[in-house]
Protein backbone atom coordinates (compact mmCIF):
# COMPACT_ATOMS: atom_id res chain seq x y z
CA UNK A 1 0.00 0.00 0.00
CA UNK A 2 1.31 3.61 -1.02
CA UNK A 3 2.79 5.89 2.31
CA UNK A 4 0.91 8.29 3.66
CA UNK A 5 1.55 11.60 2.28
CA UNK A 6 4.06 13.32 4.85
CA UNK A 7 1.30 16.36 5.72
CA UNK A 8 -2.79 16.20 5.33
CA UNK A 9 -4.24 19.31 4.69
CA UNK A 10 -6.27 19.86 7.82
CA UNK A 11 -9.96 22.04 8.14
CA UNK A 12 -11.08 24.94 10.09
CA UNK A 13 -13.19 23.88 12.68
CA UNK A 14 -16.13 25.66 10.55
CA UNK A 15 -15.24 23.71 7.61
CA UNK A 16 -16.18 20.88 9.58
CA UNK A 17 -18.95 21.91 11.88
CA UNK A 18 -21.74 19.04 11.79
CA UNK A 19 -25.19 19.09 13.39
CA UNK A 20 -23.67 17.56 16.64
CA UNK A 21 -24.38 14.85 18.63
CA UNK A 22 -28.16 14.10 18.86
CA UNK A 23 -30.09 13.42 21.78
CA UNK A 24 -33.53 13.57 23.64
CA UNK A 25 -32.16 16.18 25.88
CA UNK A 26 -31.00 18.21 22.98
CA UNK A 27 -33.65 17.98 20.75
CA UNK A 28 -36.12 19.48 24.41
CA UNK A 29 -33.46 22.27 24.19
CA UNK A 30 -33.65 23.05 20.81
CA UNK A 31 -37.57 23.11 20.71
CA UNK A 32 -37.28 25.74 23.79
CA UNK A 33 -34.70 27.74 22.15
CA UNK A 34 -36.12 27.86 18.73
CA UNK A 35 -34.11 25.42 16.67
CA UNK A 36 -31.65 27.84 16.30
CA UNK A 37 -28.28 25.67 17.24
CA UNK A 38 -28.85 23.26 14.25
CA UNK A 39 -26.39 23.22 12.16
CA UNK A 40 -25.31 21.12 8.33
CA UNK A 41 -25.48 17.41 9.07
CA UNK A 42 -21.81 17.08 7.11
CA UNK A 43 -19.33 19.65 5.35
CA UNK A 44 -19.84 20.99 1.94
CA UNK A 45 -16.04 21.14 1.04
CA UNK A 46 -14.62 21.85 -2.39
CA UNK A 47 -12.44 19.08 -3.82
CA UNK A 48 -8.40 19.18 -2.74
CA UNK A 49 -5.93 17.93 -5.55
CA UNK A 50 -4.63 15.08 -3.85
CA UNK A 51 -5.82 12.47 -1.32
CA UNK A 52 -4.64 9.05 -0.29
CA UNK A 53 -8.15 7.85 -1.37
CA UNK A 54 -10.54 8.40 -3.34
CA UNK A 55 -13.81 6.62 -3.29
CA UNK A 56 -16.34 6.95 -6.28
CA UNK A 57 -19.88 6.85 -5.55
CA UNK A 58 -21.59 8.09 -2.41
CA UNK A 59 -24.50 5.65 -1.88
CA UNK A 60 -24.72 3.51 1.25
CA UNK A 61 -20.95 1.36 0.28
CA UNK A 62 -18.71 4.38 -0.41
CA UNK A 63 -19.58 6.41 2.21
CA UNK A 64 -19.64 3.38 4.84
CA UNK A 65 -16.57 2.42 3.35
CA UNK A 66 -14.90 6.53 4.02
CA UNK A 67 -16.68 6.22 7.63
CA UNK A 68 -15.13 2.66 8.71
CA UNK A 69 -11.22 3.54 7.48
CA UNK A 70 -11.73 6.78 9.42
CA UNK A 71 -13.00 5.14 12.41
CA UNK A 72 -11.68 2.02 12.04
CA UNK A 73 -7.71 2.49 10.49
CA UNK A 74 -7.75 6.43 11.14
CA UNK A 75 -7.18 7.00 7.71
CA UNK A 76 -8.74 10.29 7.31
CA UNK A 77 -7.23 11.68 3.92
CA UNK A 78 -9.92 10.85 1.77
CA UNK A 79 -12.57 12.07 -0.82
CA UNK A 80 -15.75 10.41 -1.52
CA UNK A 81 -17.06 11.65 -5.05
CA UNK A 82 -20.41 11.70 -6.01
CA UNK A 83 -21.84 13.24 -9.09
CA UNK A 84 -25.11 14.43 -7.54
CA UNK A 85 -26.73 15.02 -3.78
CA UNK A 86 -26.31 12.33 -1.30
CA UNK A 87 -29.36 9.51 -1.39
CA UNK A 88 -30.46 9.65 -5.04
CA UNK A 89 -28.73 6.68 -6.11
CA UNK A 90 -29.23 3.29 -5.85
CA UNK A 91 -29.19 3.68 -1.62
CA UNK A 92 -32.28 5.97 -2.19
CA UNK A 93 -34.24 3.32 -4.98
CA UNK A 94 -34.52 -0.29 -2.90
CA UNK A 95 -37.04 -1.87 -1.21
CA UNK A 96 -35.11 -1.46 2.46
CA UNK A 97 -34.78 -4.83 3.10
CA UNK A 98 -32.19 -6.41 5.58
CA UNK A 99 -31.29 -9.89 6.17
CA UNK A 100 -28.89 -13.07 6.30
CA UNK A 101 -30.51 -16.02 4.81
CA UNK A 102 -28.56 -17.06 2.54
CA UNK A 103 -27.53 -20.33 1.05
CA UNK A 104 -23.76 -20.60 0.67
CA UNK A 105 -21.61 -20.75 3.73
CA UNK A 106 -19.84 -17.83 2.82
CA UNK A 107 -22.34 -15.63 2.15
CA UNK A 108 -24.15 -16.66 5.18
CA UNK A 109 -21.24 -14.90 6.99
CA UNK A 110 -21.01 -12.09 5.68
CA UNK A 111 -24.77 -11.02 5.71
CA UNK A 112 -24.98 -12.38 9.31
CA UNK A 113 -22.09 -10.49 10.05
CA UNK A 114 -23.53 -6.92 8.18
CA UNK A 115 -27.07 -7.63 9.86
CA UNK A 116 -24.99 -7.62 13.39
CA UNK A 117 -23.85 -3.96 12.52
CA UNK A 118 -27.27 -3.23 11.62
CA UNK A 119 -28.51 -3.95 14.70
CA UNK A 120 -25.98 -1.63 16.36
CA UNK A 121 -25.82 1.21 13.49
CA UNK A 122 -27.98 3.49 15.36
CA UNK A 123 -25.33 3.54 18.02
CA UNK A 124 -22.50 3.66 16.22
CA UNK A 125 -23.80 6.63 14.19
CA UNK A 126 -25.57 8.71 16.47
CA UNK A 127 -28.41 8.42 14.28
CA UNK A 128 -31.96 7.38 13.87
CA UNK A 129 -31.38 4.80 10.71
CA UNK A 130 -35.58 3.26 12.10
CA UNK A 131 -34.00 -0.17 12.31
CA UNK A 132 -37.09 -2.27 12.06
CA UNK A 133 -36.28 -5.99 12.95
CA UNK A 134 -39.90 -7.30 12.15
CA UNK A 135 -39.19 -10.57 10.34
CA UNK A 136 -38.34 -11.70 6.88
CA UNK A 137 -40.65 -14.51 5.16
CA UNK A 138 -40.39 -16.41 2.69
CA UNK A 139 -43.29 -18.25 1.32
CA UNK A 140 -43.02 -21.94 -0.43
CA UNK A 141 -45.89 -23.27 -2.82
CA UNK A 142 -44.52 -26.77 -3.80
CA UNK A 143 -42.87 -29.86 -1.93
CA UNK A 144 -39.56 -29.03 -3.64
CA UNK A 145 -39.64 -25.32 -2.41
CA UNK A 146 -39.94 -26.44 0.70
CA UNK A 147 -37.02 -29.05 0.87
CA UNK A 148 -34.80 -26.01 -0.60
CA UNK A 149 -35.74 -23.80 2.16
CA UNK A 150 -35.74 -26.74 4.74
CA UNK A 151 -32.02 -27.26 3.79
CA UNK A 152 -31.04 -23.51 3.05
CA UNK A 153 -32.76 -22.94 7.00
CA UNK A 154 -30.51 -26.28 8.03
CA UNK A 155 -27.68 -24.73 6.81
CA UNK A 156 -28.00 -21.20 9.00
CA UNK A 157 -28.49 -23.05 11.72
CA UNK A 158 -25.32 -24.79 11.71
CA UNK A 159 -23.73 -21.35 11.09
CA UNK A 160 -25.86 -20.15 14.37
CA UNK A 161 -27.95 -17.84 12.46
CA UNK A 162 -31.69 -17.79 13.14
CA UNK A 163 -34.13 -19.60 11.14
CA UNK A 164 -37.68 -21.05 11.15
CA UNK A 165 -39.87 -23.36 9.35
CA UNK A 166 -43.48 -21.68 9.62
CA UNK A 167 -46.62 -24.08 8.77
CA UNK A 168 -49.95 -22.96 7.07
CA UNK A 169 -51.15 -21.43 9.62
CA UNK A 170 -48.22 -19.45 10.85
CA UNK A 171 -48.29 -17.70 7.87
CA UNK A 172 -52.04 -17.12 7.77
CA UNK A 173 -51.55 -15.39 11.86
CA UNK A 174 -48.33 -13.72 10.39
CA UNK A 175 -50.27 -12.45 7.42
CA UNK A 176 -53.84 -12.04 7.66
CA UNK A 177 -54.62 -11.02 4.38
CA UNK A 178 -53.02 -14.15 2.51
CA UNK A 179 -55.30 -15.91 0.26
CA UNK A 180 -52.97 -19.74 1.01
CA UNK A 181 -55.48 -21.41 -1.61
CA UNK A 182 -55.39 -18.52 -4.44
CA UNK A 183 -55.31 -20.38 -7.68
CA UNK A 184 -51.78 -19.22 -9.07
CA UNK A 185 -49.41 -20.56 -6.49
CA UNK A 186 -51.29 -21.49 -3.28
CA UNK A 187 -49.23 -21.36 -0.08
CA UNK A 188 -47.57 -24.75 1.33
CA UNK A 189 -45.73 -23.25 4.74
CA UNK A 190 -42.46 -20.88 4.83
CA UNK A 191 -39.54 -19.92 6.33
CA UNK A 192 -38.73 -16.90 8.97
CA UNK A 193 -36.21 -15.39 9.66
CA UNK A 194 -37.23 -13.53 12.73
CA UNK A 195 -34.17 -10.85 12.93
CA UNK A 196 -34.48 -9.58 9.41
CA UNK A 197 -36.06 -6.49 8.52
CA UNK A 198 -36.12 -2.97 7.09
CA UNK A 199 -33.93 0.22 7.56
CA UNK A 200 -34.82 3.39 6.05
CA UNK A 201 -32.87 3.73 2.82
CA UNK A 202 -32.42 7.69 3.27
CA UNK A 203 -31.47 7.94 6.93
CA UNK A 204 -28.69 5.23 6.03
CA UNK A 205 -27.02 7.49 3.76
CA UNK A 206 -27.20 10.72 5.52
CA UNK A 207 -25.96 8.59 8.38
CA UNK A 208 -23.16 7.54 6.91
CA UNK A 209 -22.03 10.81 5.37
CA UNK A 210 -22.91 12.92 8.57
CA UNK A 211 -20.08 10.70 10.67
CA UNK A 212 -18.06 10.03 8.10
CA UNK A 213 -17.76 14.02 7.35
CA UNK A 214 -17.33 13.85 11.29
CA UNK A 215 -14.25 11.66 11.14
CA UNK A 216 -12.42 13.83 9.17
CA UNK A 217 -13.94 12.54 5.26
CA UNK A 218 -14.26 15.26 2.62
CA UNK A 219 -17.93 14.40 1.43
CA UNK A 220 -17.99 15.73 -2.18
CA UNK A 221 -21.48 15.87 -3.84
CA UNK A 222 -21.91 17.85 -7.56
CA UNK A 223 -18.49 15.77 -8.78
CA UNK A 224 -19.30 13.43 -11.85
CA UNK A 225 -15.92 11.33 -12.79
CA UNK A 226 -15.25 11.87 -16.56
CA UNK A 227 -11.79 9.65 -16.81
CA UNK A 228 -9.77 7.66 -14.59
CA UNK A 229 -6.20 8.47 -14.89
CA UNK A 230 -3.43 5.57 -14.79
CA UNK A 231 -0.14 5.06 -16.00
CA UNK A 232 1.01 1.50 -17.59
CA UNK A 233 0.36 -0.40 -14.29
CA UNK A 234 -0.89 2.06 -11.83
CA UNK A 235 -3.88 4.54 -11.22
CA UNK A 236 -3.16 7.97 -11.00
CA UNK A 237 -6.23 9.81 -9.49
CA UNK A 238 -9.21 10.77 -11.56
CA UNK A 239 -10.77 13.28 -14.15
CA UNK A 240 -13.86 15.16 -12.92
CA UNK A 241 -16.00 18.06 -13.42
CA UNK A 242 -14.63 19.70 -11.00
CA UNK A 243 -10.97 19.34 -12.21
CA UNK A 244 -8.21 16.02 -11.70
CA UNK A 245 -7.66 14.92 -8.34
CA UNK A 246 -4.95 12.82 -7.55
CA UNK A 247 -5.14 9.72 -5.42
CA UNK A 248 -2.91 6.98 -4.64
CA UNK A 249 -5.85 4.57 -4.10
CA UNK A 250 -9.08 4.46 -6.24
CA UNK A 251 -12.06 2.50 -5.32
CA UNK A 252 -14.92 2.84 -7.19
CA UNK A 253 -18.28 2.03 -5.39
CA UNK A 254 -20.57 2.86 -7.99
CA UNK A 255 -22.98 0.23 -8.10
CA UNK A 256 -24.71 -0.49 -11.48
CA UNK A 257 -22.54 2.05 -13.44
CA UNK A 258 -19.16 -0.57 -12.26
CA UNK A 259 -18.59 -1.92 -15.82
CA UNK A 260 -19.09 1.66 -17.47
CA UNK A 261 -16.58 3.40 -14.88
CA UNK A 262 -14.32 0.56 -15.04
CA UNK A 263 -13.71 0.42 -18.62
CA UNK A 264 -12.57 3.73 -18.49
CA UNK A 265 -9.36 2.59 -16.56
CA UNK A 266 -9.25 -0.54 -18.94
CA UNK A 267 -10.31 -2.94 -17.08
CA UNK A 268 -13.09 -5.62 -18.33
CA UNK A 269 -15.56 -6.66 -15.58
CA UNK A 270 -18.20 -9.94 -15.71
CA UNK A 271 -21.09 -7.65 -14.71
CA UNK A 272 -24.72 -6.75 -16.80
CA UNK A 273 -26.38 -3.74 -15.50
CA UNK A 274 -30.19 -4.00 -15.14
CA UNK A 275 -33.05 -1.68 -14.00
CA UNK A 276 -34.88 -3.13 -10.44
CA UNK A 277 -38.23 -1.68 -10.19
CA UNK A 278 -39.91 -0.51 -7.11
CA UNK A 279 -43.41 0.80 -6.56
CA UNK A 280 -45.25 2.46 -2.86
CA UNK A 281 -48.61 2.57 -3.21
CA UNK A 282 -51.07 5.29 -0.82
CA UNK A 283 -50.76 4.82 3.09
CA UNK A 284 -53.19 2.56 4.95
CA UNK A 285 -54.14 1.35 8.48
CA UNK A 286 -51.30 -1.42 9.58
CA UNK A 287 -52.00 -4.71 7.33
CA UNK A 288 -48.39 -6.23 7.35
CA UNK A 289 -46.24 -7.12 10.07
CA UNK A 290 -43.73 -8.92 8.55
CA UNK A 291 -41.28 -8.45 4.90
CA UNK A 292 -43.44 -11.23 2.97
CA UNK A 293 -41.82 -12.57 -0.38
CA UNK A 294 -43.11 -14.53 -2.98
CA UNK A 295 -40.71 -16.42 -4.76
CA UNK A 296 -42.42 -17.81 -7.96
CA UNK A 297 -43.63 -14.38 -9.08
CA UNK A 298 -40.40 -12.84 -7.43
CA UNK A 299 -42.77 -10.46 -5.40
CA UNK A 300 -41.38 -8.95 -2.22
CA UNK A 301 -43.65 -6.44 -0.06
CA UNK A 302 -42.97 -4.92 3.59
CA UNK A 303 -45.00 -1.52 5.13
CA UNK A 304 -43.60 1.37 5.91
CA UNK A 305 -44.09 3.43 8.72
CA UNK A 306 -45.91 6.17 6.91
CA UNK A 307 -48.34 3.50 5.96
CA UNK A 308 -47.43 2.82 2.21
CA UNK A 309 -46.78 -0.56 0.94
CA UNK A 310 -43.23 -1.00 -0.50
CA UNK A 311 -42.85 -3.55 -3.16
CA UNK A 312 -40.70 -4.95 -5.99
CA UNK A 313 -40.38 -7.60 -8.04
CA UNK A 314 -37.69 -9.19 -10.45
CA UNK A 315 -35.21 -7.73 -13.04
CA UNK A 316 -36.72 -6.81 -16.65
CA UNK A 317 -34.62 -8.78 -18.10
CA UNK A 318 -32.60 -6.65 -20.49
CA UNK A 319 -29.55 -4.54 -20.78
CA UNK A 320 -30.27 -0.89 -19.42
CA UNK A 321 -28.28 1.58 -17.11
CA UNK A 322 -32.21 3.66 -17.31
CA UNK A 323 -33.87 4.37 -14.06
CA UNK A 324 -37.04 4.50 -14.77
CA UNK A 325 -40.28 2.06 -15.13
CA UNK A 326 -41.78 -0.06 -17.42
CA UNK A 327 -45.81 -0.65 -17.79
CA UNK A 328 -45.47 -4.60 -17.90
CA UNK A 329 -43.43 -5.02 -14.82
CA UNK A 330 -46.01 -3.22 -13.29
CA UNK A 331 -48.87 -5.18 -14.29
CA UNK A 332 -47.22 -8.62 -13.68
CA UNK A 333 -46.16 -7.09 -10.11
CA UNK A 334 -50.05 -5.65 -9.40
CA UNK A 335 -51.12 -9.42 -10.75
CA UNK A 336 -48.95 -10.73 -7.79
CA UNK A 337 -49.69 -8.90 -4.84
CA UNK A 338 -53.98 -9.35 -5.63
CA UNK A 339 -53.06 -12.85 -6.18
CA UNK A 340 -51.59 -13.27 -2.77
CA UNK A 341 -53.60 -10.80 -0.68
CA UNK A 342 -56.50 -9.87 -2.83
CA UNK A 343 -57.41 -7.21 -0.56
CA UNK A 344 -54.45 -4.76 -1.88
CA UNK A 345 -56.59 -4.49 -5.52
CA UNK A 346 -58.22 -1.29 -3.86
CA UNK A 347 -55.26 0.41 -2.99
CA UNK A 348 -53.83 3.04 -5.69
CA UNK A 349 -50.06 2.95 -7.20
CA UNK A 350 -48.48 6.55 -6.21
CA UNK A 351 -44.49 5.98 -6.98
CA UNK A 352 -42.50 3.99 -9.37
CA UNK A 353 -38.96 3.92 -9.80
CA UNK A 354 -35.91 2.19 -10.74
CA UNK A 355 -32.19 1.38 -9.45
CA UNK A 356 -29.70 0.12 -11.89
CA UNK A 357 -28.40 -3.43 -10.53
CA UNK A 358 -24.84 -4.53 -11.32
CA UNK A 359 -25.55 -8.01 -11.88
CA UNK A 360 -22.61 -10.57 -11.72
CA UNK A 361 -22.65 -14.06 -13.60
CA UNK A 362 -22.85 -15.88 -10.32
CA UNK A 363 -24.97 -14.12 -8.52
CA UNK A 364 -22.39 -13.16 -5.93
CA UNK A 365 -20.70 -10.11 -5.07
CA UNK A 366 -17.24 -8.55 -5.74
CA UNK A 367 -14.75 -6.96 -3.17
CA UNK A 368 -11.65 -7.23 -4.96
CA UNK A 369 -8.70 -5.92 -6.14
CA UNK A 370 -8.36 -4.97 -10.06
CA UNK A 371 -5.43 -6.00 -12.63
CA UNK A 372 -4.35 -2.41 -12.13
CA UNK A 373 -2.55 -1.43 -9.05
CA UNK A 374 -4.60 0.85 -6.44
CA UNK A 375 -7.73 0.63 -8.21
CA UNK A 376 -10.46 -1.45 -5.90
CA UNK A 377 -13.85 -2.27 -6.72
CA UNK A 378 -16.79 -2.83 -4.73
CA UNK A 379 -20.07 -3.86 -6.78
CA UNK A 380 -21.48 -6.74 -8.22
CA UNK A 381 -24.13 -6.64 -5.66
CA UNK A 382 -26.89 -8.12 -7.70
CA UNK A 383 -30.19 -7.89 -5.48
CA UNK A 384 -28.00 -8.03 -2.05
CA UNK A 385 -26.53 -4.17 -1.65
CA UNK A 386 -28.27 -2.54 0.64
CA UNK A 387 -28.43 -5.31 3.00
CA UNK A 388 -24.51 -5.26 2.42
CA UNK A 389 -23.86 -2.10 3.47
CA UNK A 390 -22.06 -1.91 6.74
CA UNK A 391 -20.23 -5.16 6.02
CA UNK A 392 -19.16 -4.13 2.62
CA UNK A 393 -18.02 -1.03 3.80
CA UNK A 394 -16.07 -2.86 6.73
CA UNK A 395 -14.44 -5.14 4.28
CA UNK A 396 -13.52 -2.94 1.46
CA UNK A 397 -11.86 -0.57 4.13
CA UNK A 398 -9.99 -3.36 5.27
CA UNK A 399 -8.92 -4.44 1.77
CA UNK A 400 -7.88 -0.47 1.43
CA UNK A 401 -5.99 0.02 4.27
CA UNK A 402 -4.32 -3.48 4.69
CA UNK A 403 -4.22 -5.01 0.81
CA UNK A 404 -5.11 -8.16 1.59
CA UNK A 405 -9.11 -9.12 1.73
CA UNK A 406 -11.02 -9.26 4.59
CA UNK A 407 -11.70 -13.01 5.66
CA UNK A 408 -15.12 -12.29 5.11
CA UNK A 409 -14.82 -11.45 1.67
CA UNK A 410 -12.09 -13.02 0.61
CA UNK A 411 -14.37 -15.36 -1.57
CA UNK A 412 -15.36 -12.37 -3.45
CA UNK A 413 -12.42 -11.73 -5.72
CA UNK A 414 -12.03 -11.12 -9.55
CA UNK A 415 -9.97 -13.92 -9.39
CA UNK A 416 -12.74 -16.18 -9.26
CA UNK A 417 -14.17 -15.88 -12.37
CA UNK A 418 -10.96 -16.90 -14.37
CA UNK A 419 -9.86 -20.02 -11.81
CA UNK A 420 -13.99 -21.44 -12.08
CA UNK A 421 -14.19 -20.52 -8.24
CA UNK A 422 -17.67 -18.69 -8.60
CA UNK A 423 -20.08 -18.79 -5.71
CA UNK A 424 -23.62 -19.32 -7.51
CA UNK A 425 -25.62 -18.53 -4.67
CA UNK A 426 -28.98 -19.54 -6.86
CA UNK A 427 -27.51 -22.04 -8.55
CA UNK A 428 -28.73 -20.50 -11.71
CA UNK A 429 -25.81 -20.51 -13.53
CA UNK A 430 -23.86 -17.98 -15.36
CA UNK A 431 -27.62 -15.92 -15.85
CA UNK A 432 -27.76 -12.81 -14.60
CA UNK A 433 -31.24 -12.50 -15.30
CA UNK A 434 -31.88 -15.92 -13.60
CA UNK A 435 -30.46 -14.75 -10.40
């Protein structure tokens, strides 16, 4: 890994003047005094020509990734880019769901191990993320569904993670408005995991960026990388639109636009990029306690706490980087959740949106090192990044500051796709739209 530089340009205390730490007792005193001691949640400084790192992308991974070698390695020289405001990326258009249950053994680690932060993030950032650990199920509708959950569920057990076979009518007292007999798929039983959940997407970002801004991070929003700069083995820094800035470590954390910012410092990755569609429709009386998913129709639907029910479904199927929605994925969604709960036909539609997904040809992600020196890459996230977050950003820091991969990602290298070592966590094969 490169040397420090021998001095960091340092900030004025007002350069770096945050909101503070937040509290019930402060937030009486501020109502008294008339909210007149708030202050920016993070800096607003103007990019510096040279850091030790540079991270590209400010969703939920590059600024967790900033926050955790701050905190975590106190390396504090470093920029994360991002070529608009802070939350209207991918971290800003998902479905908020969080959980571990997962097939492979390695995977099962890692999202066990990011869940664990989640259930402390609050804490650890002095913010309200509404951490909402109300259960994750997942319905089965045939005898072999159920022996693939029975074994995936066997298999976080043995890893000590929580699982739970749920009969009939479990589901029907989780659920009330199931339909088990509906004639499209009716309902055999599922499987719970009882710590899984929801976070809210935005607070997680703003979360993240307000401590990491804390710690010493330059947050830079309104910077859109044009080139990355290398010489014949090494990155240099990289081209924006707010001038070159120099870096001896790049790592680009830009979720479905990997492959398109890659290729600009040569480098080839096996990733698609796909649009994920989400829909909220108007806010009702509390109907659903749990995050229900459907897996033949790949619907998934949770409530929020203003009411709204959040759902998604499955990839389109084609090659986009658009973010934006298409009339047929939401009919076949709007088919799925009457089917299931046929009391949702009355509610109306009121958003529609979608996040580009970098979609690997295993279905796993990528924490790696590149065939260029000091450029890192975090993506490949497929449907799993915002569950990833605090994990990912734990690892990739680690792989940053140390070189070498974290042990919980070390199964997420480049590397794997030209040795045959890929993790197909759906056993779908090399599909991206499959997975």
């Amino acid at each position: 890994m490169p040397a420090a530089p021998d001095t960091i340009p340092t900030h004025s205390r007002s350069e770096r003047e945050s909101s503070g730490g937040y509290s019930g007792w402060r937030l009486l005193r501020e109502a008294i005094t008339g909210h007149r001691g708030w202050s920016r949640a993070w800096a607003k400084p103007a990019p510096r020509p040279r850091y030790r790192v540079v991270i590209v992308g400010g969703g939920g991974h590059g600024l967790a990734t900033a926050f955790y070698l701050a905190t975590q390695y106190g390396i504090t020289d470093v920029a994360v880019l991002e070529r608009g405001p802070i939350g209207l990326g991918n971290v800003g258009r998902n479905t908020t769901f969080v959980r571990s249950n997962y097939f492979h053994p390695q995977n099962i680690r890692f999202y066990e191990f990011s869940l664990q932060q989640w259930e402390k993030l609050e804490q650890t950032l002095n913010f309200n993320a509404m951490v909402s650990q109300r259960g994750t199920l997942n319905l089965f509708h045939t005898e072999a569904q159920r022996d693939l959950f029975t074994r995936r569920a066997n298999q976080m057990r043995l890893l000590g993670v929580d699982a739970e076979a749920v009969s009939r009518e479990r589901v029907k007292a989780l659920v009330p408005l199931i339909d088990l007999d509906n004639g499209r798929y009716p309902v055999l039983g599922g499987f719970l995991q009882p710590r899984g959940g929801t976070v809210r997407h935005d607070a997680v970002a703003w979360g993240y960026a307000r401590a990491a801004s804390a710690a010493g991070v330059d947050v830079i929003e309104q910077c859109e990388i044009t080139g990355i700069v290398r010489d014949a083995k090494r990155v240099k820094g990289v081209e924006t639109t707010r001038g070159f800035v120099g870096a001896d470590i790049v790592c680009l954390a830009v979720a479905g636009h990997s492959s398109r910012l890659a290729a600009m410092a040569g480098v080839t990755l096996p990733i698609e990029t796909h649009v994920l569609q989400a829909f909220v429709t108007e806010a009702v009386k509390p109907v659903l306690d749990v995050v229900l998913t459907y897996g033949p129709s790949h619907f998934y639907v949770s409530q929020s706490d203003k009411g709204g029910l959040v759902y998604g479904g499955g990839l389109d199927g084609y090659n986009t980087y658009g973010q934006r929605g298409t009339l047929p994925m939401a009919e076949e969604l709007a088919a799925s959740a009457v089917t299931l709960m046929p009391g949702l036909a009355r509610l109306r539609v009121l958003r529609q949106w979608g996040g580009v997904m970098d979609m690997t040809m295993d279905g796993s992600p990528l924490i790696t090192r590149t065939p260029v020196d000091g450029l890192i890459l975090n993506g490949g996230w497929c449907y799993g990044g915002f569950k990833a977050i605090p994990a990912g950003g734990i690892t990739t820091a680690h792989l940053i500051a140390t070189g070498a991969p974290h042990p919980l990602a070390a199964h997420m290298g480049l590397e794997r796709f030209a040795s045959g070592h890929t993790v197909d966590e759906r056993g779908a094969g090399p599909y991206p739209y499959a997975h």
